[in-house]
Protein backbone atom coordinates (compact mmCIF):
# COMPACT_ATOMS: atom_id res chain seq x y z
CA UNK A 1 139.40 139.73 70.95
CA UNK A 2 139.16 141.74 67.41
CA UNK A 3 139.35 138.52 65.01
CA UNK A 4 136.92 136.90 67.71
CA UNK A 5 134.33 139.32 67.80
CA UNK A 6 134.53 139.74 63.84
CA UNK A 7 134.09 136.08 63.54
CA UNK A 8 131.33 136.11 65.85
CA UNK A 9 133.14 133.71 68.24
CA UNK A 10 132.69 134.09 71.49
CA UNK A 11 135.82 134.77 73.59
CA UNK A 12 135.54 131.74 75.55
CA UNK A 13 138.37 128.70 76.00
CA UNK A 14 141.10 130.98 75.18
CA UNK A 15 142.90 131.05 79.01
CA UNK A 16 144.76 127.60 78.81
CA UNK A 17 146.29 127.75 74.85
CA UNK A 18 147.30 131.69 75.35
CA UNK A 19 149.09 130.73 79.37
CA UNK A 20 150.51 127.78 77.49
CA UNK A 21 152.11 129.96 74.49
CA UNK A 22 152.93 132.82 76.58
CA UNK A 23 154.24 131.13 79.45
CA UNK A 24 156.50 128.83 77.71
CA UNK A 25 157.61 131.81 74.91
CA UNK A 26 158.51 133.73 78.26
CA UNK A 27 160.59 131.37 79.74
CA UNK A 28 162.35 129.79 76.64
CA UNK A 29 163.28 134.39 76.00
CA UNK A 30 164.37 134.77 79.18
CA UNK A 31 166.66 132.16 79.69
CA UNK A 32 168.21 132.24 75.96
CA UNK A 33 168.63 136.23 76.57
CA UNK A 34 170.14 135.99 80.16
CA UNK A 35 172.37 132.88 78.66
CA UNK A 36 175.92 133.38 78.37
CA UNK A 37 176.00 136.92 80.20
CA UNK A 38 178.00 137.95 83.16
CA UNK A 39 177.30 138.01 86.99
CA UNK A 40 176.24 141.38 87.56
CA UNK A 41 177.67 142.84 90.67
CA UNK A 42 175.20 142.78 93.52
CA UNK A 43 176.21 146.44 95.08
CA UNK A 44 176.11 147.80 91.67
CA UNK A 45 172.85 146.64 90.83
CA UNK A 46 171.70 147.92 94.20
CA UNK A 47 172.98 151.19 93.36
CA UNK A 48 171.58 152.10 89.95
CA UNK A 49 167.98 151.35 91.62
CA UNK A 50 165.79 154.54 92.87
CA UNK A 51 165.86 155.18 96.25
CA UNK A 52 163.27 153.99 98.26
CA UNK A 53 161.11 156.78 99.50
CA UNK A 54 160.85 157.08 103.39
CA UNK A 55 157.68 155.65 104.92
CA UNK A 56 157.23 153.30 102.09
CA UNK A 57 156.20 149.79 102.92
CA UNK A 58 155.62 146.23 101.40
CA UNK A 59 151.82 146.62 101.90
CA UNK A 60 151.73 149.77 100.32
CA UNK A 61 153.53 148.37 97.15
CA UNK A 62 151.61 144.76 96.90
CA UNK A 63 148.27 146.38 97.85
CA UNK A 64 147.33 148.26 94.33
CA UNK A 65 148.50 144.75 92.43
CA UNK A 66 146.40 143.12 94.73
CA UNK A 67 143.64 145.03 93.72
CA UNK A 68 144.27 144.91 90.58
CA UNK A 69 144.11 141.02 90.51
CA UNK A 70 141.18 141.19 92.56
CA UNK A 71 139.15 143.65 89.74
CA UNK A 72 140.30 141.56 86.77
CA UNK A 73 139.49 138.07 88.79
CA UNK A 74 136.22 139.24 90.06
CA UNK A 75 134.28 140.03 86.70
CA UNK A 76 135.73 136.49 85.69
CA UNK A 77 135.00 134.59 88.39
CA UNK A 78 131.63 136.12 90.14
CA UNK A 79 130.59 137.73 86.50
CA UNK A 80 126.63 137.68 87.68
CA UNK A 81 127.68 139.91 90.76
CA UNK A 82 130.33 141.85 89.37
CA UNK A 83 130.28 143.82 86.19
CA UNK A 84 133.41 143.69 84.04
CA UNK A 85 134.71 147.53 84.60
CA UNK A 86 137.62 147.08 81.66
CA UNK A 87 141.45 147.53 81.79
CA UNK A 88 141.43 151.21 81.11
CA UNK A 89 138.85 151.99 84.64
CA UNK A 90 141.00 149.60 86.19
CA UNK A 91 144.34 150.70 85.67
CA UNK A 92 142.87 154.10 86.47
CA UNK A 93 141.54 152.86 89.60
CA UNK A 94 145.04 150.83 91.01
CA UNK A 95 146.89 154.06 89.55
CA UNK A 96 144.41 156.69 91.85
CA UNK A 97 145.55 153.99 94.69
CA UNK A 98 148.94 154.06 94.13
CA UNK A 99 149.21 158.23 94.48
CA UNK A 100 146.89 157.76 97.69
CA UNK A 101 148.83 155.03 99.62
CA UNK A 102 152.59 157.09 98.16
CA UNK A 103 154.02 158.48 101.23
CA UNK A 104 155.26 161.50 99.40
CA UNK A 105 153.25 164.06 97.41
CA UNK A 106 153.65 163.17 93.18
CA UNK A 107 154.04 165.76 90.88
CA UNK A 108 151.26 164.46 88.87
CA UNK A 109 151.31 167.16 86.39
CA UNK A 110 154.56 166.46 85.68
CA UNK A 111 154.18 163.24 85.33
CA UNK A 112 151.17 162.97 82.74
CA UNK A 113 153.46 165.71 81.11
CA UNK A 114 156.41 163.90 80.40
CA UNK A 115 154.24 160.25 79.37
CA UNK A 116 152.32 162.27 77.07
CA UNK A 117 155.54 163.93 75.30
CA UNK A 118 156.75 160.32 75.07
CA UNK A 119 153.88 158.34 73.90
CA UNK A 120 152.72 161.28 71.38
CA UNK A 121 155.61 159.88 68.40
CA UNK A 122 153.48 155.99 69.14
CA UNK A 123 150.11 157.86 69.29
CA UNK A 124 151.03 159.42 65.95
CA UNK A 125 151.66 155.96 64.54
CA UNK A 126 148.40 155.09 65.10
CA UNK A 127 146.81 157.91 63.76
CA UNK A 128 148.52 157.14 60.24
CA UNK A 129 147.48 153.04 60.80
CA UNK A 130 144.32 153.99 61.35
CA UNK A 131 144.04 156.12 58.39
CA UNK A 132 145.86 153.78 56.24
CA UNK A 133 142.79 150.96 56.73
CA UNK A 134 140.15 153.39 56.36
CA UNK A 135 141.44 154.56 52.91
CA UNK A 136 142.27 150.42 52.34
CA UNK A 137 138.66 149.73 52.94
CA UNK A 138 137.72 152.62 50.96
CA UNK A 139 139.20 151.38 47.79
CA UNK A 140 138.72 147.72 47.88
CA UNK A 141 142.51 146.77 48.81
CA UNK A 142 141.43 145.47 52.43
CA UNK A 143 139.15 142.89 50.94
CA UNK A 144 141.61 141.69 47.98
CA UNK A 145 144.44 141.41 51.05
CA UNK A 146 142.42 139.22 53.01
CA UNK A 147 141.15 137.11 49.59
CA UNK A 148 144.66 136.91 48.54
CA UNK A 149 145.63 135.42 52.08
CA UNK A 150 142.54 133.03 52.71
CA UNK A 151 142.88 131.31 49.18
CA UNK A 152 146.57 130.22 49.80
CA UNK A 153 146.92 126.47 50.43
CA UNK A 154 146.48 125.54 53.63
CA UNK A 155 149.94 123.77 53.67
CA UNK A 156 151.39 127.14 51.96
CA UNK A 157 149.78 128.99 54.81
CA UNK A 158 150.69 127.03 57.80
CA UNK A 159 154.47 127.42 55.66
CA UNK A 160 154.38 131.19 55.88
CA UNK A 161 151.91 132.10 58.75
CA UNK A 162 154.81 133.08 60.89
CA UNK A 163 156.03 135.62 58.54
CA UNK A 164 152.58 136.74 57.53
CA UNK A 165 151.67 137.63 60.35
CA UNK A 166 154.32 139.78 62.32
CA UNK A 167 154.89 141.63 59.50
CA UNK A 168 151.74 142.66 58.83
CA UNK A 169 151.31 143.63 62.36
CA UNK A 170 154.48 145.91 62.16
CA UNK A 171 152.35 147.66 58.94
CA UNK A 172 148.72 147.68 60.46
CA UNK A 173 149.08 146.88 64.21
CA UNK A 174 145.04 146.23 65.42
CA UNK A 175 143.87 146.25 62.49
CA UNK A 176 145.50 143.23 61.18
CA UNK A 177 143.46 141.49 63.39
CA UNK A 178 139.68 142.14 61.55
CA UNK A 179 141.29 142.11 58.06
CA UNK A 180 143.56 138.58 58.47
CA UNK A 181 142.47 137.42 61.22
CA UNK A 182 138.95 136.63 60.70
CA UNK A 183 139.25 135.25 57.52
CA UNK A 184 141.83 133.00 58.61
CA UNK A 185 139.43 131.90 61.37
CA UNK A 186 136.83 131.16 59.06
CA UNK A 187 138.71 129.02 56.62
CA UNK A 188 140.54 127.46 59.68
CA UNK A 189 137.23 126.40 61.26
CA UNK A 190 136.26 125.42 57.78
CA UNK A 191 139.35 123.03 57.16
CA UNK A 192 138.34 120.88 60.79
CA UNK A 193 141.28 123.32 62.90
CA UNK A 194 139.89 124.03 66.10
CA UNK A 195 139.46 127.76 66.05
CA UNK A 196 140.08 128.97 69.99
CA UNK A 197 143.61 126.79 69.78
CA UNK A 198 144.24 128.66 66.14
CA UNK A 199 143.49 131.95 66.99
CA UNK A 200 145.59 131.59 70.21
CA UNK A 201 148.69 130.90 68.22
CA UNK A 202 148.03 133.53 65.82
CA UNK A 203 147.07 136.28 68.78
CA UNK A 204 150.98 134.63 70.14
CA UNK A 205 152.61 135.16 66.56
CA UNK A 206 151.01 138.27 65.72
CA UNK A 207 152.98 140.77 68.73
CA UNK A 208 156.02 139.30 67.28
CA UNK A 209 155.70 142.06 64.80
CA UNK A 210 155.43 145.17 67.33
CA UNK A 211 159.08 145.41 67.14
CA UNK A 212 159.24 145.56 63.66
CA UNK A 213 159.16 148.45 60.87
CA UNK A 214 156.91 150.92 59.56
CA UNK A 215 155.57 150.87 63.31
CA UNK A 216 157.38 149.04 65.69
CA UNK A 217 154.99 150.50 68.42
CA UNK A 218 156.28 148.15 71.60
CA UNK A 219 159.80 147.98 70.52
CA UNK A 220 160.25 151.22 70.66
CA UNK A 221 158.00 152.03 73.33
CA UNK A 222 160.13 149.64 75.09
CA UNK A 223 163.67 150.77 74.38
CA UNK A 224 162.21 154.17 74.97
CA UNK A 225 161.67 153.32 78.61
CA UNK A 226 164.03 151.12 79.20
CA UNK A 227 166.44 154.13 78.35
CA UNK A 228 168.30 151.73 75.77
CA UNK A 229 171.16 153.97 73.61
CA UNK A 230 172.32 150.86 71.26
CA UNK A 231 171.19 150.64 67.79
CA UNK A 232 167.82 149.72 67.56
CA UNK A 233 167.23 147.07 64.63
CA UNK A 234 171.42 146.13 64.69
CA UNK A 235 171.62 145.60 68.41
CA UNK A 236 167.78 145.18 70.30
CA UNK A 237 166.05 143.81 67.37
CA UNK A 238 168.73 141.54 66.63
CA UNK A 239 169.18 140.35 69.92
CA UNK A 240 165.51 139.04 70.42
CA UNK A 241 165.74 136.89 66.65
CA UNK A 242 165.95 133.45 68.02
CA UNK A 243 163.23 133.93 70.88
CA UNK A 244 160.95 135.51 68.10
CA UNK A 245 161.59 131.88 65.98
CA UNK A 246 161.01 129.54 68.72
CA UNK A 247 157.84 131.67 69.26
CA UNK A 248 156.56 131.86 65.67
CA UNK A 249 157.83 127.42 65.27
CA UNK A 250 155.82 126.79 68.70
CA UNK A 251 152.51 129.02 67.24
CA UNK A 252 153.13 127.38 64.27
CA UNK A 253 152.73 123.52 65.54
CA UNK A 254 149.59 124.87 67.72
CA UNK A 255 147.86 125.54 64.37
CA UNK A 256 149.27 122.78 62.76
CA UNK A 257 147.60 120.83 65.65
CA UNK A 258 144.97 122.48 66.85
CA UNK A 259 142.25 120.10 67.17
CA UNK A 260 144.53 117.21 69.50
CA UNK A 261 145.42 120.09 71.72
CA UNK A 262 142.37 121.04 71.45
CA UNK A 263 141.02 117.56 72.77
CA UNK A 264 143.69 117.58 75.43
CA UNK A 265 142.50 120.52 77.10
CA UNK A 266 139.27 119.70 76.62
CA UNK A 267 138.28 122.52 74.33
């Protein structure tokens, strides 16, 4: 939505290429990661789950992801009846229905205590980022990255786009997207590439990097959660190498061939 906006594109078209990518990214991950482990002992899976608080009921789980399909669907699909109210409200909202419909009382200042304590090392990280554009665009280096990336040959490009770009999303996280990606939607549009299909790759290839140093935001956010004790780049990182390469090789054909997908999709 960054590089879009940037590139004064509007955000339109984008639905079927991203379910496409994503969908078929998620499926080829989770069957190459679950491949080749062992059957997991159905009491002992049982057991390591919470306990199930008494009084609690299906409808009282389903309803605040109901409604939270019903906000995000509504500004899409009545959007001259229903303003769009914007993750952050929303997620607020299904989270204030979640403590109402809980049959037992949450210790809610504990628990914005402890998420802050956690997320406060990520929140950091994006302090610094943030910092490290401004003083980029402050001294010229922002501009010369992007000229030094949008004069490449396109064949050199489409060659090394898959590195490219997760690693400089493990260095500037959002803000790759305004100083790559709108140049590179630009000269893509420029070269005949149909830019919704291009950009949809790159916004595929680009989280590939999350997991990767300085930042590594959703890796570690995730093994943070997750409560994972291995090593993280020897073990986790390791682990999730040949999902991020089928990824970045399936992004990489959808730019390659944007405008036939494009066609087929009716873009």
């Amino acid at each position: 939505m960054m590089a879009a906006a940037g590139a004064n594109m509007p955000y339109v078209g984008f639905a079927a290429p991203l379910a496409i990518l994503s969908v078929t990214g998620a499926l080829f991950s989770m069957f190459w990661l679950a491949g080749g482990t062992k059957a997991i002992d159905r009491d002992t899976a049982l057991g390591a789950l919470p306990e199930v608080p008494e009084g609690m009921t299906w409808g009282r789980v389903l309803f605040p992801f109901g409604l939270l399909a019903l906000l995000v669907g509504a500004g899409r699909l009545l959007p001259f009846h229903m303003p769009v109210l914007g993750l952050p409200l929303i997620f607020t909202l299904c989270a204030l229905v979640t403590v109402v419909l809980s049959p037992r009382r949450l210790p809610l200042g504990r628990i914005a205590s402890e998420t802050i304590q956690s997320l406060l090392p990520l929140v950091g990280i994006m302090v610094v980022v943030g910092s490290l554009i401004q003083v980029m665009a402050w001294s010229g280096a922002r501009g010369l990255i992007s000229l030094s990336v949008v004069t490449l040959p396109l064949s050199v490009l489409f060659a090394t786009l898959f590195l490219i770009l997760p690693i400089s999303e493990g260095m500037l996280q959002y803000a790759v997207a305004p100083l790559i990606g709108v140049p590179l939607i630009m000269l893509f549009n420029m070269k005949g590439l149909d830019p919704v299909v291009a950009l949809s790759a790159m916004a595929v290839m680009w989280p590939l990097g999350d997991c990767l140093p300085p930042t590594a935001v959703v890796g570690r956010a995730a093994v943070m959660e997750l409560g994972y004790g291995g090593d993280y780049y020897g073990q986790f990182v390791k682990s999730c190498v040949v999902p991020m390469a089928f990824i970045s090789v399936l992004g990489t054909l959808f730019l390659i061939y944007s405008k036939p997908i494009a066609d087929v999709l009716g873009g």
